[in-house]
Protein backbone atom coordinates (compact mmCIF):
# COMPACT_ATOMS: atom_id res chain seq x y z
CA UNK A 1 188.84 109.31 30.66
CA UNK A 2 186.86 107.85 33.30
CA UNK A 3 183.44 109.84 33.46
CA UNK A 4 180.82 110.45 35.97
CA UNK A 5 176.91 110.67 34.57
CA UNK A 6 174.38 111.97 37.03
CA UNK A 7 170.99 110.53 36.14
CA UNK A 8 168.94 107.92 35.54
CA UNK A 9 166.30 108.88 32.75
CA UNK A 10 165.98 108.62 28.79
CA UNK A 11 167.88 111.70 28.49
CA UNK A 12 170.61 110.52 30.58
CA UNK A 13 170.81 107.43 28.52
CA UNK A 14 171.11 109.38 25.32
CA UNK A 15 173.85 111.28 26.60
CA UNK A 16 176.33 108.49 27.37
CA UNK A 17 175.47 106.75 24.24
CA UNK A 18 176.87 110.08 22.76
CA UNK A 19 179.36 110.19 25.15
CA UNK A 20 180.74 106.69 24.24
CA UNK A 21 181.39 107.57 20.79
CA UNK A 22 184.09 109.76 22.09
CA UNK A 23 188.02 108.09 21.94
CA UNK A 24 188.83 109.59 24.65
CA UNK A 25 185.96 108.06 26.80
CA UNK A 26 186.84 104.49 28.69
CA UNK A 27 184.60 104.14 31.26
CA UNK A 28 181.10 105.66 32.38
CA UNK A 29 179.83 105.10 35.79
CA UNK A 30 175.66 106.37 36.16
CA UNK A 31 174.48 107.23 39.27
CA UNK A 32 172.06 105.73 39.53
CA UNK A 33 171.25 104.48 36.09
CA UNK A 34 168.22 102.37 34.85
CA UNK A 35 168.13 98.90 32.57
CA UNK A 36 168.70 100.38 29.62
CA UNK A 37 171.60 102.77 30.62
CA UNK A 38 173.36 99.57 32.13
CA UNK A 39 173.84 97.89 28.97
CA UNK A 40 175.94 101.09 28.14
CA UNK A 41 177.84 101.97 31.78
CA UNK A 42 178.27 101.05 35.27
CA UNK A 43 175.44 101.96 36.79
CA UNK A 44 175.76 102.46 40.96
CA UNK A 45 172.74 102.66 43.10
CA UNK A 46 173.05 106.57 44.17
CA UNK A 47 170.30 108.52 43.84
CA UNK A 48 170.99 111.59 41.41
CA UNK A 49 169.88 113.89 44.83
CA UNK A 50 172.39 112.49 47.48
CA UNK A 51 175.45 114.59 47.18
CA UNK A 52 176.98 113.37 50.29
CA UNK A 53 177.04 110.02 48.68
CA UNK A 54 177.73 111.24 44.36
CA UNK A 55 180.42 112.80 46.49
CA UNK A 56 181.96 110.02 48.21
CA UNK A 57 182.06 108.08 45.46
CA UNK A 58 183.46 110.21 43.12
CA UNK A 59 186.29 110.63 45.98
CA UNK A 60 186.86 106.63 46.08
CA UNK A 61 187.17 106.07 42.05
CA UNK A 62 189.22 107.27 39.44
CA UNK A 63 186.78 110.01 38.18
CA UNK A 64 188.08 112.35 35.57
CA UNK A 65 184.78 114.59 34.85
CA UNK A 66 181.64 114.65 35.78
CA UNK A 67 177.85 115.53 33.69
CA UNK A 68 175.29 116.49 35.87
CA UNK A 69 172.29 116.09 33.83
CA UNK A 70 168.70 116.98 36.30
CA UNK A 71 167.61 119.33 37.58
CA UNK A 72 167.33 118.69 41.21
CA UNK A 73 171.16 117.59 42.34
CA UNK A 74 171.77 121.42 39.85
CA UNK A 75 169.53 122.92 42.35
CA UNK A 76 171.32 121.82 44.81
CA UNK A 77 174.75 122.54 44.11
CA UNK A 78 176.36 119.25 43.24
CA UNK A 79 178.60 120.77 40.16
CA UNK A 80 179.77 122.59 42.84
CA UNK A 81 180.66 119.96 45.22
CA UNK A 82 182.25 118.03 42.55
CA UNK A 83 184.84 121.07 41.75
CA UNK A 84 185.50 121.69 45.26
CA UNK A 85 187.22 118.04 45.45
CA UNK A 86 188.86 118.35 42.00
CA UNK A 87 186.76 117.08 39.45
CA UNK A 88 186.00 119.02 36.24
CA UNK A 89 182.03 118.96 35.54
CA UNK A 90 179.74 119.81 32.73
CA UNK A 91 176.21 121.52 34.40
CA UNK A 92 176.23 124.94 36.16
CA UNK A 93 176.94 126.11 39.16
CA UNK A 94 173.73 126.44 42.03
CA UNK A 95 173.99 130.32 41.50
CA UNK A 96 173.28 129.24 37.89
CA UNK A 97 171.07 126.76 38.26
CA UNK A 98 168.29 129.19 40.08
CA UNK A 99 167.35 130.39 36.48
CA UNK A 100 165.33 127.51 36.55
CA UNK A 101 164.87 126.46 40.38
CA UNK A 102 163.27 129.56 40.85
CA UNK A 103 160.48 130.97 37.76
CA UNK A 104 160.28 134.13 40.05
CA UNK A 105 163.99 134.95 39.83
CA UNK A 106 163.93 134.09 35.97
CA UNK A 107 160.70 136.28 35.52
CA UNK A 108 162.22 138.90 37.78
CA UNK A 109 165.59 138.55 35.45
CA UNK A 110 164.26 139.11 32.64
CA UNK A 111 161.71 141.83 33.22
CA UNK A 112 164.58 143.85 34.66
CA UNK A 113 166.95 143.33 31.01
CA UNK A 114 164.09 143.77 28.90
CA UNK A 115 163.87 139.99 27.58
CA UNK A 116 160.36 139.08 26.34
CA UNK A 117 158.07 137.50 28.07
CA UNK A 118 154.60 137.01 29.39
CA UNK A 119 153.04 139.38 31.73
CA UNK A 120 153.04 138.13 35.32
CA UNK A 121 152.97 138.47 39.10
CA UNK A 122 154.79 136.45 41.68
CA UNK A 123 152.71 135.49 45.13
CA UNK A 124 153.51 134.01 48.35
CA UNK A 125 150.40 134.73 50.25
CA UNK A 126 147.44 132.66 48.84
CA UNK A 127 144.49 135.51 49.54
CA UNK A 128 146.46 138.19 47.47
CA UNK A 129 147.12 135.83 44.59
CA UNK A 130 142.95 134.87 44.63
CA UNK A 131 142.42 138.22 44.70
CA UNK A 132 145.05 138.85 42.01
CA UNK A 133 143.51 136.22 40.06
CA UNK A 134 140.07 138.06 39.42
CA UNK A 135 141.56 140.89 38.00
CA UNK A 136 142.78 138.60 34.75
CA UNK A 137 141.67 137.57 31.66
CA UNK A 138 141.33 134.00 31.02
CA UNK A 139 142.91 131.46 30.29
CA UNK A 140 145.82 132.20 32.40
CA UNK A 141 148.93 130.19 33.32
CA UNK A 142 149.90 129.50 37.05
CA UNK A 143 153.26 128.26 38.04
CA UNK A 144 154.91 126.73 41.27
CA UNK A 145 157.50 128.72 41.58
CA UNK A 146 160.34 125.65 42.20
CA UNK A 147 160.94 122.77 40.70
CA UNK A 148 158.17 120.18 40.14
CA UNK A 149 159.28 117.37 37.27
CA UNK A 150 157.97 119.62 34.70
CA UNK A 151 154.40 119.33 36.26
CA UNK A 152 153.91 122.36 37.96
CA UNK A 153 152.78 124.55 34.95
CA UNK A 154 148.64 124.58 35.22
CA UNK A 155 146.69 126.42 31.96
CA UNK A 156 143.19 127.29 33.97
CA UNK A 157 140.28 127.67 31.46
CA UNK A 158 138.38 129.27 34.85
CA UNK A 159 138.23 131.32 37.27
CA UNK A 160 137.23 128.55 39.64
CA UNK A 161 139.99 126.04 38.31
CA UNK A 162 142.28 128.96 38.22
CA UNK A 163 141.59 129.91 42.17
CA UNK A 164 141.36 125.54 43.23
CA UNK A 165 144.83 125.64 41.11
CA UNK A 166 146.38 128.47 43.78
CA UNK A 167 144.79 126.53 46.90
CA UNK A 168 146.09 123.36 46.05
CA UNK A 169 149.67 125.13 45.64
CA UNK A 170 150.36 127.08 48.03
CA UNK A 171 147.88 125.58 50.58
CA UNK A 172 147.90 121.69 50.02
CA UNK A 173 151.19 121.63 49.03
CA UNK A 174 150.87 119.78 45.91
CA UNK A 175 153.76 120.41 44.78
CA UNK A 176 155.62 120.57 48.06
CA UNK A 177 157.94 123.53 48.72
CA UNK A 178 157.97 124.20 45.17
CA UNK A 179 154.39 125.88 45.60
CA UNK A 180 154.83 128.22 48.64
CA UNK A 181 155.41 130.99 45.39
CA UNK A 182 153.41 131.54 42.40
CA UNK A 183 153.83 132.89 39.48
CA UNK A 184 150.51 133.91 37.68
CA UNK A 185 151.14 135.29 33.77
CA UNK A 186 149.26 135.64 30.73
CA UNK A 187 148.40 132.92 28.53
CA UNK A 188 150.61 133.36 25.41
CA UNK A 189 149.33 131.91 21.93
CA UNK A 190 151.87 130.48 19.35
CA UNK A 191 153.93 127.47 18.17
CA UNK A 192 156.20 126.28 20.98
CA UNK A 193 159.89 125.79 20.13
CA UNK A 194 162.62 124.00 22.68
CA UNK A 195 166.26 125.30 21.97
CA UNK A 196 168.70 123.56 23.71
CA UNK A 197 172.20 125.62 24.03
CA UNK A 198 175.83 125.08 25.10
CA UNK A 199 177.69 128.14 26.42
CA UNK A 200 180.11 128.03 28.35
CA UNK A 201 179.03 131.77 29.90
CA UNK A 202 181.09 133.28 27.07
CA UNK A 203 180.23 131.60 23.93
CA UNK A 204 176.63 130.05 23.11
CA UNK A 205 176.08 127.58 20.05
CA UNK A 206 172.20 126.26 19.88
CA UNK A 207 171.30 122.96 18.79
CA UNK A 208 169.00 122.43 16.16
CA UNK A 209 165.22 123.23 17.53
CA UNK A 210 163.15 120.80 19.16
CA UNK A 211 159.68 120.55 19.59
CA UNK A 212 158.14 119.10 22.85
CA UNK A 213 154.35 117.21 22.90
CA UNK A 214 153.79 117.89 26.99
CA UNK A 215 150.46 117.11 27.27
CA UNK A 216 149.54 113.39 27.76
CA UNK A 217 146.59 113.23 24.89
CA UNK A 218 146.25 113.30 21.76
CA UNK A 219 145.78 117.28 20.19
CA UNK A 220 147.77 118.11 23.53
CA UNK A 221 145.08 117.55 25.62
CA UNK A 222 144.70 116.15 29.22
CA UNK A 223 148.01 116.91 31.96
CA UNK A 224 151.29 118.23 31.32
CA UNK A 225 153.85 115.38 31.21
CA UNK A 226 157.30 115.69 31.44
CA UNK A 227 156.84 115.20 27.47
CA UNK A 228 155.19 112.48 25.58
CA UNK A 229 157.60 112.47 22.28
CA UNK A 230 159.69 115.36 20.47
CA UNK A 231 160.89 116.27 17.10
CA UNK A 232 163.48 118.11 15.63
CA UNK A 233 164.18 120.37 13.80
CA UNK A 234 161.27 122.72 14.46
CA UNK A 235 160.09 123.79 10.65
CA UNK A 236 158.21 126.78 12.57
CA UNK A 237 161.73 128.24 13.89
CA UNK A 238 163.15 129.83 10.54
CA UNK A 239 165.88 131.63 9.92
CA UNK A 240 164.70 134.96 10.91
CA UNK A 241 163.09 133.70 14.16
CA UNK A 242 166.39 132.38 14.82
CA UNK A 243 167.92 135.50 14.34
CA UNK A 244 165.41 137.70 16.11
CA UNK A 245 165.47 134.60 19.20
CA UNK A 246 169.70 134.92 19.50
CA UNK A 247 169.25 139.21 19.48
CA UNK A 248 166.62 139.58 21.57
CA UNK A 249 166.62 136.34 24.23
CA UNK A 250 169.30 134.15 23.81
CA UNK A 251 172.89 136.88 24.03
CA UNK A 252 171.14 139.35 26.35
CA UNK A 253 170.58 136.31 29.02
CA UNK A 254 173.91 135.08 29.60
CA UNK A 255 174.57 138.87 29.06
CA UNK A 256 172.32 139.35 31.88
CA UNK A 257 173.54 136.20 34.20
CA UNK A 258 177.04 137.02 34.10
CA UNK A 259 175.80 140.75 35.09
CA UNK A 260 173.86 139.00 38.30
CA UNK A 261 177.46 137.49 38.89
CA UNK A 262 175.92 133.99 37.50
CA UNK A 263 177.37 133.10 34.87
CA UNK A 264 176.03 130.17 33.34
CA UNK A 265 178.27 126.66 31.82
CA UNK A 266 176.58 124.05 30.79
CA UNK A 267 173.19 123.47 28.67
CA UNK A 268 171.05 126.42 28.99
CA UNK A 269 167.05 125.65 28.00
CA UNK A 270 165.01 128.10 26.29
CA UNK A 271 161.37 127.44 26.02
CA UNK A 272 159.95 129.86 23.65
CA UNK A 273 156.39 130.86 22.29
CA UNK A 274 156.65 132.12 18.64
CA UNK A 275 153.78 134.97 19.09
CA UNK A 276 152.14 137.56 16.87
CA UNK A 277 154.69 139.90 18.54
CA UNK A 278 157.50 137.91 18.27
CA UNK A 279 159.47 134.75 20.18
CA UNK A 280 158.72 135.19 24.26
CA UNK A 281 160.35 133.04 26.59
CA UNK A 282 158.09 131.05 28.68
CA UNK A 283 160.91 129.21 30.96
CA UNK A 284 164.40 128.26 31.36
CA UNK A 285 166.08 125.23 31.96
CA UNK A 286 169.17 124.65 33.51
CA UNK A 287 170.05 121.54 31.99
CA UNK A 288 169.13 119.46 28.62
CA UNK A 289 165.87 119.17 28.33
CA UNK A 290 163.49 115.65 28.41
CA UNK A 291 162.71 114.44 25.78
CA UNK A 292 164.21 116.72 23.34
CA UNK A 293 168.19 115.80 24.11
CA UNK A 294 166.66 112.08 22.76
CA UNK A 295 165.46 114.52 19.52
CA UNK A 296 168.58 116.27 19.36
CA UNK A 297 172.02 114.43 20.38
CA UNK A 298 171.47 111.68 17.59
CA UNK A 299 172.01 114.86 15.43
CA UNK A 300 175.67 115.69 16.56
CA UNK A 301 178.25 114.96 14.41
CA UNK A 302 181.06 116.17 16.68
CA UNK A 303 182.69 114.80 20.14
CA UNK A 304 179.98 115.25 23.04
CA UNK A 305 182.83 114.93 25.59
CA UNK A 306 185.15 117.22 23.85
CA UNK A 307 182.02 120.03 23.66
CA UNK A 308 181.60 119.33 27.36
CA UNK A 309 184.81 120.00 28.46
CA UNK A 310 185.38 122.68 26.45
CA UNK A 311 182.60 124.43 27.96
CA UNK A 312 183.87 123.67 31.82
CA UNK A 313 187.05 124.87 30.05
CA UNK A 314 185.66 127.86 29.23
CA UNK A 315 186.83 127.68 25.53
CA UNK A 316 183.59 126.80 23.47
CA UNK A 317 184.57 129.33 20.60
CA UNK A 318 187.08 127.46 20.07
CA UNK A 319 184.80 124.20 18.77
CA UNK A 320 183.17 123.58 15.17
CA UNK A 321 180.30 122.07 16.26
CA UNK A 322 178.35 120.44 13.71
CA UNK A 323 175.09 118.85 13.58
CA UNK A 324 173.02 116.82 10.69
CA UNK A 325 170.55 118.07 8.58
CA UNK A 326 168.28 115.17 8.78
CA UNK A 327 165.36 114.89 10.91
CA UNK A 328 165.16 112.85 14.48
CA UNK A 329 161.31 111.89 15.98
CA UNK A 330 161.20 110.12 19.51
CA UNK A 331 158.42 108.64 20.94
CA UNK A 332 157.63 107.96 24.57
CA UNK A 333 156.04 104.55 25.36
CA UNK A 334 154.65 105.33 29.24
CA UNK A 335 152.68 103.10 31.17
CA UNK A 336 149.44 103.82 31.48
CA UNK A 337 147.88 106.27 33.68
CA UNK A 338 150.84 108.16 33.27
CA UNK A 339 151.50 111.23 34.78
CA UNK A 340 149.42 110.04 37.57
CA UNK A 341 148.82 106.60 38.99
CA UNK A 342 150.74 103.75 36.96
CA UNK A 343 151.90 100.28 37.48
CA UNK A 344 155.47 99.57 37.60
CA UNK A 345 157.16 96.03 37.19
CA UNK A 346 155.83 95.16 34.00
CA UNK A 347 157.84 92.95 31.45
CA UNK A 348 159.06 94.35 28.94
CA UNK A 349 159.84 92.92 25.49
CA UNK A 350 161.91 94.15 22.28
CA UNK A 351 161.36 92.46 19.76
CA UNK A 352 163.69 92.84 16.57
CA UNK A 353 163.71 96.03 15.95
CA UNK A 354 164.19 97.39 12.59
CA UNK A 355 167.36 99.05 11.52
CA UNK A 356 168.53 102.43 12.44
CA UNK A 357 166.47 102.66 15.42
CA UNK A 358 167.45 103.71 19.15
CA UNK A 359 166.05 102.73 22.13
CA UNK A 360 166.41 105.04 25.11
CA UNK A 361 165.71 103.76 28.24
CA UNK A 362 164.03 105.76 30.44
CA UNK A 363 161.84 104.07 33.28
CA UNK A 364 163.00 100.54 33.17
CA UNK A 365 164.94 98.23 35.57
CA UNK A 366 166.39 95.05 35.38
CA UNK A 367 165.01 92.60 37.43
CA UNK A 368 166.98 88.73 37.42
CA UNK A 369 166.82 88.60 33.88
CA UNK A 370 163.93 90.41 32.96
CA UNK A 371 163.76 93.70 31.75
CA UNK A 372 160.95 95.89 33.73
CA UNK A 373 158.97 98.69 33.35
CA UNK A 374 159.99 101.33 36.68
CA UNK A 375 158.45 104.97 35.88
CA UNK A 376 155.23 106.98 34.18
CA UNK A 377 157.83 107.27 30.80
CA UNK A 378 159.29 103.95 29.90
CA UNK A 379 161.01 104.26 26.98
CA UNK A 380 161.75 106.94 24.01
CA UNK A 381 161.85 105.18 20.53
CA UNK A 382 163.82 107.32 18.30
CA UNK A 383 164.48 107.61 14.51
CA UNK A 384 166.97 109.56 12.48
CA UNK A 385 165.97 109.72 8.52
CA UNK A 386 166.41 111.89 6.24
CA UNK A 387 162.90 113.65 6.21
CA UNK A 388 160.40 114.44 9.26
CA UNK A 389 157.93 112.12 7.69
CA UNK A 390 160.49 109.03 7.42
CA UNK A 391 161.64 109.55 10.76
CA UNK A 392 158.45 109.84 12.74
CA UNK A 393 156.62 106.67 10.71
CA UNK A 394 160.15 104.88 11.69
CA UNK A 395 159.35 105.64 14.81
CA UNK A 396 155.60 104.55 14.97
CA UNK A 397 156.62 101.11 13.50
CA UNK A 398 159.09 100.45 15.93
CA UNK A 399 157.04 101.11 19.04
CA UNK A 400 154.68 97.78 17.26
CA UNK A 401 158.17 95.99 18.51
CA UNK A 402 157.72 96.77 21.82
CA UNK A 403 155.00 95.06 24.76
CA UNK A 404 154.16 95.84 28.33
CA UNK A 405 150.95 95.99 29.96
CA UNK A 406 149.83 99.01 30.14
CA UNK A 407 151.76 100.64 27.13
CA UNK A 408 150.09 103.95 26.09
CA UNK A 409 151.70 106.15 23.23
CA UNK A 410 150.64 109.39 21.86
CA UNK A 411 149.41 108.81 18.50
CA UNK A 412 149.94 111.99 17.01
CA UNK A 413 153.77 112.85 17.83
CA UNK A 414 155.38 115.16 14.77
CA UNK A 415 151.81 115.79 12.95
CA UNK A 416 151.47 119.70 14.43
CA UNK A 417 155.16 120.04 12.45
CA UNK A 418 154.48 117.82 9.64
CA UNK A 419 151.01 120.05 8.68
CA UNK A 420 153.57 123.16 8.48
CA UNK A 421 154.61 121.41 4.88
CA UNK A 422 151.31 120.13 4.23
């Protein structure tokens, strides 16, 4: 099969590498792609957000299925575009997707089938959310309501960083049209736990559970990144959290989609807070999360392609889907000033990696013959070994192998999970 990859980051690179493992996979064209990813397919210089153009091509070449991996082209409705002319396609539809290109829907969703959840209000006229905003306890979490590269989630310690937050919003447009709504909830306490899911709308398997490091400093301080390394699994998400998660959140919301006439195939997201009260959802994905899928796929045991089209298929229950039980760490090496201003065009060297590692390339291009650094997250060094320790010093001893000006690293990536065992 000839397959079409829509993406161009670390966790679109991690995909076709599992992808490729598949017999029936021959060729993988990425739109666009990045250096790393064209070691592994054709990459084509599309951006992942024209579909007039992901379109056309797809028309011109032998395409047999498609993966539409961010968020934006989901939005969007290019899954949909791509079945209209034909072509089978893992990622769900744009009546789908608004779980996560709209928190207001997803908060609205869920108050209205009981799914837990923080408090909250939704806004679209600035004075009324200020207002709003002095009736609440602090801290308190305000969201852009769209899509915003994982950025638009602000924790204000203050009223007046709380009320500069909602200006810069829904006035400034910091976040563009993603800000003309806001959602303004309660700050939840907790371990945070990433479970990624396939479902097909009828059927829903979890992967094992990740856990994300968003902010960009050490102890999770400073701004939220699109993620600065992740591990998996998640010691803090036992059995019986599992059990309580799949009752309570994870049936009764593709219960509740396909009752909304949504029904959702693809990779369905579930950020949860493990609180005193029990796991809450703090947001939904529509699509495998970054950089968790680089914590997560080198787990699979089973055929990535075969699980895909099973789900477009809509026959996921009938898959054994099996995972390892070792442990996977990966680290993001970003340039630095990451998430704001960086540098790009900086060499990049590997140099010989130990065994067992995996590079994913994330924001990297190739320039001549040089390898170059092209984004805030460059690349995610990943480990697989037996135990969480092995994998994440693996993973710190590899990232030694690797130079570019600028390189910045967290230095604490897997220590919150490791101190669980302690």
């Amino acid at each position: 099969m000839n397959i079409l990859v829509i993406g161009s980051g670390g966790r679109e690179h991690a995909i076709i590498r599992a992808l490729k493992k598949s017999p029936k996979c021959e060729k993988i064209y990425a739109l666009p792609g990045n250096g790393g990813i064209a070691d592994d397919a054709e990459c084509v210089n599309i951006a992942a957000t024209d579909l007039d153009g992901i379109v056309e091509f797809a028309k011109t070449h032998p395409i047999d299925f498609a993966a539409v991996i961010p968020d934006d082209p989901l939005a969007l409705g290019l899954a949909d575009r791509l079945r209209d002319i034909g072509i089978p396609s893992f990622g769900p539809s744009k009546k789908a997707a608004v779980i996560e290109s709209s928190k207001a829907f997803s908060k609205d969703l869920m108050k209205k089938y009981g799914i837990p959840t923080a408090k909250y209000e939704s806004f679209t006229d600035c004075d009324t959310a200020l207002a709003y905003l002095k009736t609440q306890t602090l801290p308190i979490v305000i969201k852009a309501d769209g899509l915003a590269l994982g950025k638009g989630v602000i924790i204000a310690e203050t009223l007046a960083q709380a009320e500069q937050t909602v200006r810069d919003m829904m006035l400034e447009a910091k976040f563009g049209k993603s800000g003309e709504c806001v959602v303004i909830e309660e700050f939840l306490t907790g371990p945070e736990v990433s479970v990624l899911a396939f479902t097909d709308g009828k059927t829903i398997v979890p992967m094992p559970a990740s856990m994300d490091h968003k902010r960009a400093g050490d102890g999770d301080v400073g701004l939220n990144t699109g993620g600065m390394g992740a591990v998996a699994p998640n010691p803090y998400y036992d059995e019986s959290k599992q059990l309580r998660a799949m009752e309570e959140i994870i049936l009764p919301t593709i219960a509740a989609m396909n009752e909304e006439n949504r029904k959702f195939k693809g990779c369905l997201y579930f950020g949860l807070m493990l609180t005193e009260e029990g796991p809450k959802v703090i947001e939904y994905n529509c699509r495998f999360g970054d950089p968790e899928t680089q914590a997560v796929l080198p787990l699979l045991k089973s055929d990535l392609l075969e699980i895909m089209l099973a789900v477009e298929q809509e026959r996921l229950s009938d898959m054994d889907i099996e995972f390892s039980k070792d442990a996977c760490c990966c680290l993001v090496l970003a340039s630095g000033g990451y998430p704001e201003k960086y540098e790009k065009g900086k060499q990049i060297s590997l140099n010989d990696f130990p065994e067992n590692i995996f590079v994913f390339h994330a924001g990297t291009k190739k320039k001549g013959t040089e390898l170059v650094t092209n984004g805030g997250r460059v690349l995610g060094i990943t480990a697989v070994r037996k135990t969480l320790a092995e994998a994440v010093s693996a993973c710190y001893e590899a990232a030694e192998h690797v130079e570019f000006d600028g390189k910045y690293y967290r230095k604490d990536i897997g220590s919150r999970a490791l101190s669980i065992n302690a």
